[in-house]
C-alpha atoms as a PDB file:
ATOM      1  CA  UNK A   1    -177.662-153.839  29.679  1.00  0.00           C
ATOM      2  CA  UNK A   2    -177.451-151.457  32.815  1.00  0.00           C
ATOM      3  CA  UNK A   3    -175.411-153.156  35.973  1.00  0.00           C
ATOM      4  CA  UNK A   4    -177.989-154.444  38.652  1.00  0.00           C
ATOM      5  CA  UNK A   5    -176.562-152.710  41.085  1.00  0.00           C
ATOM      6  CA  UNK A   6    -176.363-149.156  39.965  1.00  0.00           C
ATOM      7  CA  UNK A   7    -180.508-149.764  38.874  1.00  0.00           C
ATOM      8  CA  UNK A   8    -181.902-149.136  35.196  1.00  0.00           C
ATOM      9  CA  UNK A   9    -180.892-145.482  33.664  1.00  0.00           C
ATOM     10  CA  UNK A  10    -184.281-144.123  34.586  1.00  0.00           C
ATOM     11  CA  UNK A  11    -183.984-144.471  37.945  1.00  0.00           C
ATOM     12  CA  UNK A  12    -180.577-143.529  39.197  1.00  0.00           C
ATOM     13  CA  UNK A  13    -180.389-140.485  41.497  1.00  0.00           C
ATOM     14  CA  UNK A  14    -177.519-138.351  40.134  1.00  0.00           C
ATOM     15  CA  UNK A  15    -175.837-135.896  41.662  1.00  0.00           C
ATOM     16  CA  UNK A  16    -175.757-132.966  39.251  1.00  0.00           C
ATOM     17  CA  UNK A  17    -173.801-129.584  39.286  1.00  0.00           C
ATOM     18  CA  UNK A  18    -172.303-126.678  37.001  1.00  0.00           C
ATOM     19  CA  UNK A  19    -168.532-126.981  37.437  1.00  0.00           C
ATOM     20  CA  UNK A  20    -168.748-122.695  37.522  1.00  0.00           C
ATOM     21  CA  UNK A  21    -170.748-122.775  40.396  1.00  0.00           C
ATOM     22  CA  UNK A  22    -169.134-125.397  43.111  1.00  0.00           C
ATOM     23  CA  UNK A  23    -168.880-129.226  42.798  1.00  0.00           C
ATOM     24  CA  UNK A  24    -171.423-129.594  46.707  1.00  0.00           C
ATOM     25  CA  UNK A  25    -168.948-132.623  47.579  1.00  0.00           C
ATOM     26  CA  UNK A  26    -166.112-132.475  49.888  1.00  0.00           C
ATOM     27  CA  UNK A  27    -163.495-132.814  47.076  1.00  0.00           C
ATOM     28  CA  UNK A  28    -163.471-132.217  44.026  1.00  0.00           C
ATOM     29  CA  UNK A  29    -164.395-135.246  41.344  1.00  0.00           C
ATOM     30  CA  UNK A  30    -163.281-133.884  38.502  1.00  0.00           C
ATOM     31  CA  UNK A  31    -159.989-135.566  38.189  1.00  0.00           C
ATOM     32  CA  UNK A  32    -160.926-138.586  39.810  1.00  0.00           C
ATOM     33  CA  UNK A  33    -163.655-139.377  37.503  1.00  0.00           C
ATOM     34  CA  UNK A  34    -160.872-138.722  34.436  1.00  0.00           C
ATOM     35  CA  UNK A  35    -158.678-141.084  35.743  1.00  0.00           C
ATOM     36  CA  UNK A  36    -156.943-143.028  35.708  1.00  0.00           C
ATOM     37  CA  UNK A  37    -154.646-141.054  33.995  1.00  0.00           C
ATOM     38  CA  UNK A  38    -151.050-141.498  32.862  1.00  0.00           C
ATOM     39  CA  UNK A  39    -148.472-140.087  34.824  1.00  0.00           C
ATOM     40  CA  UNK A  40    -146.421-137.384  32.859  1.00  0.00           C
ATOM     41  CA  UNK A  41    -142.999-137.714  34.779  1.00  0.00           C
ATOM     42  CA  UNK A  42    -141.303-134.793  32.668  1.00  0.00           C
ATOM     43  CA  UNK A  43    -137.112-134.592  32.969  1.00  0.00           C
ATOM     44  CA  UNK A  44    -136.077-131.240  31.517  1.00  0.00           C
ATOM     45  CA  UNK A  45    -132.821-128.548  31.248  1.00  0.00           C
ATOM     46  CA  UNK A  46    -132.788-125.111  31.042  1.00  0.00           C
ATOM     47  CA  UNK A  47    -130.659-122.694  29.232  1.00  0.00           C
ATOM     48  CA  UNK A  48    -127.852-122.743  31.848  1.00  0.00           C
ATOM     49  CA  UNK A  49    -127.930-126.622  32.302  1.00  0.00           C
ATOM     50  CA  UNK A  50    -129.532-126.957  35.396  1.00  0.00           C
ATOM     51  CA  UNK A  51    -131.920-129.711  35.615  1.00  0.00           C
ATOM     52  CA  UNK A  52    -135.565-130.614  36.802  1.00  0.00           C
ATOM     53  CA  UNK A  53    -137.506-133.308  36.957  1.00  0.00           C
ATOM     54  CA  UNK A  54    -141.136-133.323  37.483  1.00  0.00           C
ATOM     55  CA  UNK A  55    -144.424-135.406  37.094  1.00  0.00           C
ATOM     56  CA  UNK A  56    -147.815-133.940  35.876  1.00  0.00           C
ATOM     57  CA  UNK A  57    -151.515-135.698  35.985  1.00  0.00           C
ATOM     58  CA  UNK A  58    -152.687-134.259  32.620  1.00  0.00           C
ATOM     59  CA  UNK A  59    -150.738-136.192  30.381  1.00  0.00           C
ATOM     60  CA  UNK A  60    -151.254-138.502  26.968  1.00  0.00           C
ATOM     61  CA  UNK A  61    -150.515-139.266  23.575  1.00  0.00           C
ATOM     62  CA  UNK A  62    -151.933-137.479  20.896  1.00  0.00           C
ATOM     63  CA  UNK A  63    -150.884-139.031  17.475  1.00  0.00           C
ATOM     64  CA  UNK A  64    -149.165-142.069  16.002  1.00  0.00           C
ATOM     65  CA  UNK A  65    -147.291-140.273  12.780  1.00  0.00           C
ATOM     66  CA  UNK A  66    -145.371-138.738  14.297  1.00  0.00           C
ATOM     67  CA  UNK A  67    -145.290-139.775  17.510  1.00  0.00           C
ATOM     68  CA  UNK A  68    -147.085-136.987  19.791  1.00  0.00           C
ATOM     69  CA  UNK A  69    -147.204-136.793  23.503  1.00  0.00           C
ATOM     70  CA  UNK A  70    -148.002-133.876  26.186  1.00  0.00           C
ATOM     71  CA  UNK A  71    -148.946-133.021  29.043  1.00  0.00           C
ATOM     72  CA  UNK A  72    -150.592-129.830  30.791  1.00  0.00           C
ATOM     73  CA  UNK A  73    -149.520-127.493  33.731  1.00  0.00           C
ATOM     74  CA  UNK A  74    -151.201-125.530  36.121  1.00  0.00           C
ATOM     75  CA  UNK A  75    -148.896-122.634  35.963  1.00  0.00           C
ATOM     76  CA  UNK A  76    -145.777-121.572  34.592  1.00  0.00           C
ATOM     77  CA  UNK A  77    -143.825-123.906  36.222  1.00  0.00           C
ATOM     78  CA  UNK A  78    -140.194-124.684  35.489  1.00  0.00           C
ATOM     79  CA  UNK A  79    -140.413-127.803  33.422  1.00  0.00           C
ATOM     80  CA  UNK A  80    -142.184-125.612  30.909  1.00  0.00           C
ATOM     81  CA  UNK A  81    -139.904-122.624  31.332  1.00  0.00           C
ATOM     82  CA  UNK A  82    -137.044-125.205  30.383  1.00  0.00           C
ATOM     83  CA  UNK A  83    -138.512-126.411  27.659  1.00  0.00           C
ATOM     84  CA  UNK A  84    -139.281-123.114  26.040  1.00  0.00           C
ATOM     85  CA  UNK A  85    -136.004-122.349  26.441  1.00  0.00           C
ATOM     86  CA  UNK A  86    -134.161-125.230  25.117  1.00  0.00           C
ATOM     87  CA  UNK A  87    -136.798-127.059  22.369  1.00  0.00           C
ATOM     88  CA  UNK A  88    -136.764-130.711  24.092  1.00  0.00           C
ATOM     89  CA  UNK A  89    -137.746-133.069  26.985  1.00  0.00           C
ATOM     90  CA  UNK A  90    -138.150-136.564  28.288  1.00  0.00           C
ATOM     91  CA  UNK A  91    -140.481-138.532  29.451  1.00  0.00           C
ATOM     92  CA  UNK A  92    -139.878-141.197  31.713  1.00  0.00           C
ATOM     93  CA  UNK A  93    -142.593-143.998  32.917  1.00  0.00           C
ATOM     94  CA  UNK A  94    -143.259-143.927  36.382  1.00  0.00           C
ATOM     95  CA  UNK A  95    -143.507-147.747  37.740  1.00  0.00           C
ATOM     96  CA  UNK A  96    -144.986-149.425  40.890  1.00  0.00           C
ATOM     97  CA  UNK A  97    -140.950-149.953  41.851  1.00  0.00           C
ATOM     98  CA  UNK A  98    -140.120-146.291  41.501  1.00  0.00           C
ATOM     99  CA  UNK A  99    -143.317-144.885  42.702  1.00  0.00           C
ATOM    100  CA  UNK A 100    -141.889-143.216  45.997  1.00  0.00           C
ATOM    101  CA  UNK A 101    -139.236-141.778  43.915  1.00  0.00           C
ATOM    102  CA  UNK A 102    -141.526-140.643  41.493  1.00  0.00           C
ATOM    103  CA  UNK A 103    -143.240-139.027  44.694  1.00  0.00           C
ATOM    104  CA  UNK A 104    -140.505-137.323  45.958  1.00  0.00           C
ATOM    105  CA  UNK A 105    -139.995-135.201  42.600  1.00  0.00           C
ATOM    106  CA  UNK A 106    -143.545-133.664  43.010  1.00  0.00           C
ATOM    107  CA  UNK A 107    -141.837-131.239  46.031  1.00  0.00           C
ATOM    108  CA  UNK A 108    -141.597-127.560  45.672  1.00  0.00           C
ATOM    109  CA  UNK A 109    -138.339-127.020  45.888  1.00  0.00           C
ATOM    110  CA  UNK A 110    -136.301-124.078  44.862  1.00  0.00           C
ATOM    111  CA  UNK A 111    -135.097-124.118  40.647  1.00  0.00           C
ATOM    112  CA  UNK A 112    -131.545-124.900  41.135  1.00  0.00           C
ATOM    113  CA  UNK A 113    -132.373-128.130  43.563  1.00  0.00           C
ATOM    114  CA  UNK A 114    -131.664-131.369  41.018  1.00  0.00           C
ATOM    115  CA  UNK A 115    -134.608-133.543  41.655  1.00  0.00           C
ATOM    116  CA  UNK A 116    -132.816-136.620  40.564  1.00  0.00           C
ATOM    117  CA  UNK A 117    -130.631-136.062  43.552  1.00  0.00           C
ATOM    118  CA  UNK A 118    -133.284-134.998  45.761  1.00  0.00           C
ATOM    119  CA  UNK A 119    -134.887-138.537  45.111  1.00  0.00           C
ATOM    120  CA  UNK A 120    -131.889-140.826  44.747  1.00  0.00           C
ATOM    121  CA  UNK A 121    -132.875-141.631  40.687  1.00  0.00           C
ATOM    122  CA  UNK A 122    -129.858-142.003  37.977  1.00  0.00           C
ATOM    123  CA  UNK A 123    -129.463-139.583  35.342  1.00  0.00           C
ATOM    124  CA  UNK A 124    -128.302-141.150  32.348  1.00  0.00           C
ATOM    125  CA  UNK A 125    -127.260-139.178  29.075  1.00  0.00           C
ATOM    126  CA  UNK A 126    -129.956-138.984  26.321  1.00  0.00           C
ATOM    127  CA  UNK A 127    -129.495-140.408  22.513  1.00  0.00           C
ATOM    128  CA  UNK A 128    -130.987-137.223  20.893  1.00  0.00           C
ATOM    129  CA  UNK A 129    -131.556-134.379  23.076  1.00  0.00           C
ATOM    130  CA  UNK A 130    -129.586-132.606  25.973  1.00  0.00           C
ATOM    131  CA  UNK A 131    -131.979-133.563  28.669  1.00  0.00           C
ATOM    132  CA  UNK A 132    -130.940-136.902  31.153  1.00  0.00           C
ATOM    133  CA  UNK A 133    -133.303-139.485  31.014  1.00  0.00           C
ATOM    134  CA  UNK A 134    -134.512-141.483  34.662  1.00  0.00           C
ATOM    135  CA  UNK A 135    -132.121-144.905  35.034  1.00  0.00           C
ATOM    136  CA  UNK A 136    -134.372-146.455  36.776  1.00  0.00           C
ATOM    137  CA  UNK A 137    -136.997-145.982  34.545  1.00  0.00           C
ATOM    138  CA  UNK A 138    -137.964-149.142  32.253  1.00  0.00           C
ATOM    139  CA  UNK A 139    -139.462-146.579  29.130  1.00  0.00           C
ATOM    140  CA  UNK A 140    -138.277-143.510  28.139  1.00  0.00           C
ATOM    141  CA  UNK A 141    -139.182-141.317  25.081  1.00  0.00           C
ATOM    142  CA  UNK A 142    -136.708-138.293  24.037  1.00  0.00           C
ATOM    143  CA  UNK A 143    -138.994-135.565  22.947  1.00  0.00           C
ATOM    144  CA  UNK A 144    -138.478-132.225  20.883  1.00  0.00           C
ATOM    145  CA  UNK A 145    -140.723-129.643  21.640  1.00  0.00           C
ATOM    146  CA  UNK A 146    -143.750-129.299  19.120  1.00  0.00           C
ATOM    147  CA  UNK A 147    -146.011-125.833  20.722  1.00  0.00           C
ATOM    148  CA  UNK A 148    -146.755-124.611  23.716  1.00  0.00           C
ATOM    149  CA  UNK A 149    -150.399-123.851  24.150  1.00  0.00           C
ATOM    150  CA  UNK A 150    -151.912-121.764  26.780  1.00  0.00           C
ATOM    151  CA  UNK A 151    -155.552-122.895  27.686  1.00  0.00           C
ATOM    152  CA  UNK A 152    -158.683-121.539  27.431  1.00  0.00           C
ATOM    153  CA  UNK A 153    -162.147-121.602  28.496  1.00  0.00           C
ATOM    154  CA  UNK A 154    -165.461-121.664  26.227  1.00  0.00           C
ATOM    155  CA  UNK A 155    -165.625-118.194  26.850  1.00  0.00           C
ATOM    156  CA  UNK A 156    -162.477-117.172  24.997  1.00  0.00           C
ATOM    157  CA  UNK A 157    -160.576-116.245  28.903  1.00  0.00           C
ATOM    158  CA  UNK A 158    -157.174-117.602  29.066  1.00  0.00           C
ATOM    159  CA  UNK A 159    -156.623-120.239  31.999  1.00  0.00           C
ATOM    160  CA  UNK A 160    -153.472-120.512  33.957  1.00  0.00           C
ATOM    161  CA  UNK A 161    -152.414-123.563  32.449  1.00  0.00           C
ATOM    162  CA  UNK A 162    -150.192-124.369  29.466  1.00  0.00           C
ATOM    163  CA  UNK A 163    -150.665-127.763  27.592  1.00  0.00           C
ATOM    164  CA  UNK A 164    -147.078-129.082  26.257  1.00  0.00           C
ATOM    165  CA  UNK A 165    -146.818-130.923  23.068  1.00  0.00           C
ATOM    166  CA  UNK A 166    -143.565-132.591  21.670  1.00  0.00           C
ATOM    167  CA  UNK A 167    -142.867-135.173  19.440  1.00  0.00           C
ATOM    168  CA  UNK A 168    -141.173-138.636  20.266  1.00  0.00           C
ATOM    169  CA  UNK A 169    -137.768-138.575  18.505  1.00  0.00           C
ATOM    170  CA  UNK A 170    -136.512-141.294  20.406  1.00  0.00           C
ATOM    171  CA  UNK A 171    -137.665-144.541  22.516  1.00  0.00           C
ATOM    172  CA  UNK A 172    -135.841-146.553  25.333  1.00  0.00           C
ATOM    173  CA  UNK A 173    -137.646-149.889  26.199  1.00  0.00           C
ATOM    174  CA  UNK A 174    -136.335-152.371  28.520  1.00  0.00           C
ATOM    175  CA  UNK A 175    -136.025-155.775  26.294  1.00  0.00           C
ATOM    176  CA  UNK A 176    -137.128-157.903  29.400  1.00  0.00           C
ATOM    177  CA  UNK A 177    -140.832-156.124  28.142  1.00  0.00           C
ATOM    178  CA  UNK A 178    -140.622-157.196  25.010  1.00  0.00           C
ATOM    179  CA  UNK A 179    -142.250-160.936  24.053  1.00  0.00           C
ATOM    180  CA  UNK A 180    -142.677-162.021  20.464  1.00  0.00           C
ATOM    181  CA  UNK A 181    -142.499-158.052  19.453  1.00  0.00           C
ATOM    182  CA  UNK A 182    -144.858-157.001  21.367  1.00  0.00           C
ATOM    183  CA  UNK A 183    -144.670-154.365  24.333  1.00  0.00           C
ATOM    184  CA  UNK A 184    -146.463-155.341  27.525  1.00  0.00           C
ATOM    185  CA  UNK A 185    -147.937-153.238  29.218  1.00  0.00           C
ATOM    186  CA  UNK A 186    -148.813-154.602  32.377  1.00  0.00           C
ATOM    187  CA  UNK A 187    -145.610-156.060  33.023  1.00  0.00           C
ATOM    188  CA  UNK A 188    -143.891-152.660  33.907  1.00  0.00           C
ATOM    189  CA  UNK A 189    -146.567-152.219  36.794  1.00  0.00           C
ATOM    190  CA  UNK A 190    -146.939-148.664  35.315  1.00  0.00           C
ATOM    191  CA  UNK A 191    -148.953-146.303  37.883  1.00  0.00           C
ATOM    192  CA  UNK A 192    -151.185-144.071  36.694  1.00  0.00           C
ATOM    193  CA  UNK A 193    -153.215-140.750  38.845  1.00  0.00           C
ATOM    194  CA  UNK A 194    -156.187-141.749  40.079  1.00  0.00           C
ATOM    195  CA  UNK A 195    -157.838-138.348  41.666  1.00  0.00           C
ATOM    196  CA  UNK A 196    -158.108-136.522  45.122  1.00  0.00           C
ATOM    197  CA  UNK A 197    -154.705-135.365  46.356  1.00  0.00           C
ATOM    198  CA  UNK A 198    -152.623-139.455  46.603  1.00  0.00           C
ATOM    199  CA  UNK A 199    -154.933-141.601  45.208  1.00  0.00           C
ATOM    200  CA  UNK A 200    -152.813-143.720  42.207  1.00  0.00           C
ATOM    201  CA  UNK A 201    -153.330-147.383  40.568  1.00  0.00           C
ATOM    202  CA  UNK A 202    -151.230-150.321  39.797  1.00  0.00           C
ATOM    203  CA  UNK A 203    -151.650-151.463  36.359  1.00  0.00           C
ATOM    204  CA  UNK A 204    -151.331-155.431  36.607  1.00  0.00           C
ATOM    205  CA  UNK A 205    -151.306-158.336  34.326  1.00  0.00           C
ATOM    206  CA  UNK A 206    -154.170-159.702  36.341  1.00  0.00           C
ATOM    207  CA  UNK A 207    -156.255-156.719  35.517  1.00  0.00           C
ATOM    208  CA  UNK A 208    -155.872-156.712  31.833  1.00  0.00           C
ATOM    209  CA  UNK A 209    -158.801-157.731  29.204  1.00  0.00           C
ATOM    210  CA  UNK A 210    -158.944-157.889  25.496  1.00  0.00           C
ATOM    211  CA  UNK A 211    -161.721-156.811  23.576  1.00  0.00           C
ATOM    212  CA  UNK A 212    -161.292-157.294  19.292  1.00  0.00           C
ATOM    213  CA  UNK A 213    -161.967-153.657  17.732  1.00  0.00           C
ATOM    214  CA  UNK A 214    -165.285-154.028  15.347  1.00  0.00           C
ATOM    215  CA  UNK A 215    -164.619-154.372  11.482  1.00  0.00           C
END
C-alpha cells in the first residue's frame, strides 16, 4: 500500500537524472540516499610501525563463514597503503560517546601524525595482529587482509577508489552488551553516515523494530 502522503506510484513527480551527466540538485544525493551507512573507523600500521587511524563511509560486511568485512577508499590513502604493506587491520565501532573523537580522525594530517593522539583515544595492544585497537571503543574486530580491489565502472575504466576486504580473525565485545547471548545493537548508540558532508544518525533502542523473516 503506497504512503498517503507521498500519493499512489502513478502520480509522484520524480526527479530523474543520469549520474554521468550532473545530479541538477545542490548536493549530491547519492550517498545520502545509501545511507545510513556503517561507519568504517579503520586503525592500521605500516611497515615502519607508525600508526593511523581513519574512518570511511563505504563500509559493510560481506559474509558470515568466514567472517568478511570492508570498506572502500577514494584514493590511495594511507590506511590502505598500510595494509598492503603489513596484511592486517582493525576495525573499531564508532559510538554516539566517541563520535567527536571519531570526528577528529577524519583530518588530513601529515602520515607520521598518530591519530589516536591527535584525538585523545587509547591504543590498546591487539590479540592477533600488530595493529592497536580504539580503548574507547565498545566492539572491535582484528582483521587480516583478504584483497585489495581497485574499482571499476560498467565501462571497464578503473575508478580512483580501492575497496578493502579482510577477514574477522578476532572480536572484542563489551559484556555490558551482551543479554541472554545476544548482542544488542542499539545499546552501543552506534552512529552510522548519513550523506551530505556531517550529516550522521544515532542508532537507539527506541528506534528499533522486529520483523520475523518469511519461511
Amino acid at each position: 500500500m503506497d504512503d498517503v502522503s507521498t500519493g499512489t506510484p502513478a502520480a509522484r513527480e520524480l526527479h530523474f537524472y543520469e549520474p554521468v551527466n550532473g545530479h541538477g540538485l545542490r548536493h549530491d544525493p547519492f550517498n545520502a540516499i545509501v545511507g545510513p551507512r556503517p561507519i568504517g573507523w579503520i586503525s592500521s600500521r605500516d611497515a615502519k610501525g607508525n600508526v593511523n587511524l581513519a574512518p570511511y563511509s563505504f563500509f559493510n560486511a560481506f559474509n558470515y563463514h568466514p567472517p568478511l568485512i570492508g570498506f572502500s577508499s577514494t584514493g590511495w590513502k594511507d590506511t590502505v597503503r598500510n595494509i598492503q604493506e603489513t596484511g592486517e587491520f582493525v576495525w573499531n565501532l564508532a559510538t554516539m560517546d566517541i563520535a567527536q573523537a571519531m570526528n577528529a580522525t577524519s583530518a588530513t594530517v601529515p602520515h607520521e601524525v598518530d591519530e589516536f593522539t591527535l584525538a585523545g583515544l587509547t591504543p590498546v595492544p591487539s590479540r592477533l595482529v600488530n595493529v592497536p585497537r580504539v580503548g574507547e571503543s565498545r566492539v572491535t574486530f582484528e582483521c587480516k587482509l583478504s584483497e585489495i580491489i581497485q574499482l571499476k565502472g560498467a565501462d571497464g575504466k578503473k575508478a580512483e577508489a580501492w575497496l578493502t576486504l579482510g577477514e574477522v580473525v578476532a572480536v572484542h565485545i563489551d559484556k555490558s552488551l551482551i543479554k541472554d547471548g545476544v548482542y544488542q545493537t542499539a545499546e552501543a548508540h552506534p552512529i552510522l553516515r548519513a550523506g551530505r558532508m556531517g550529516d550522521y544518525f544515532e542508532v537507539r533502542p527506541d528506534a528499533m523494530f522486529e520483523m520475523v523473516r518469511p519461511k
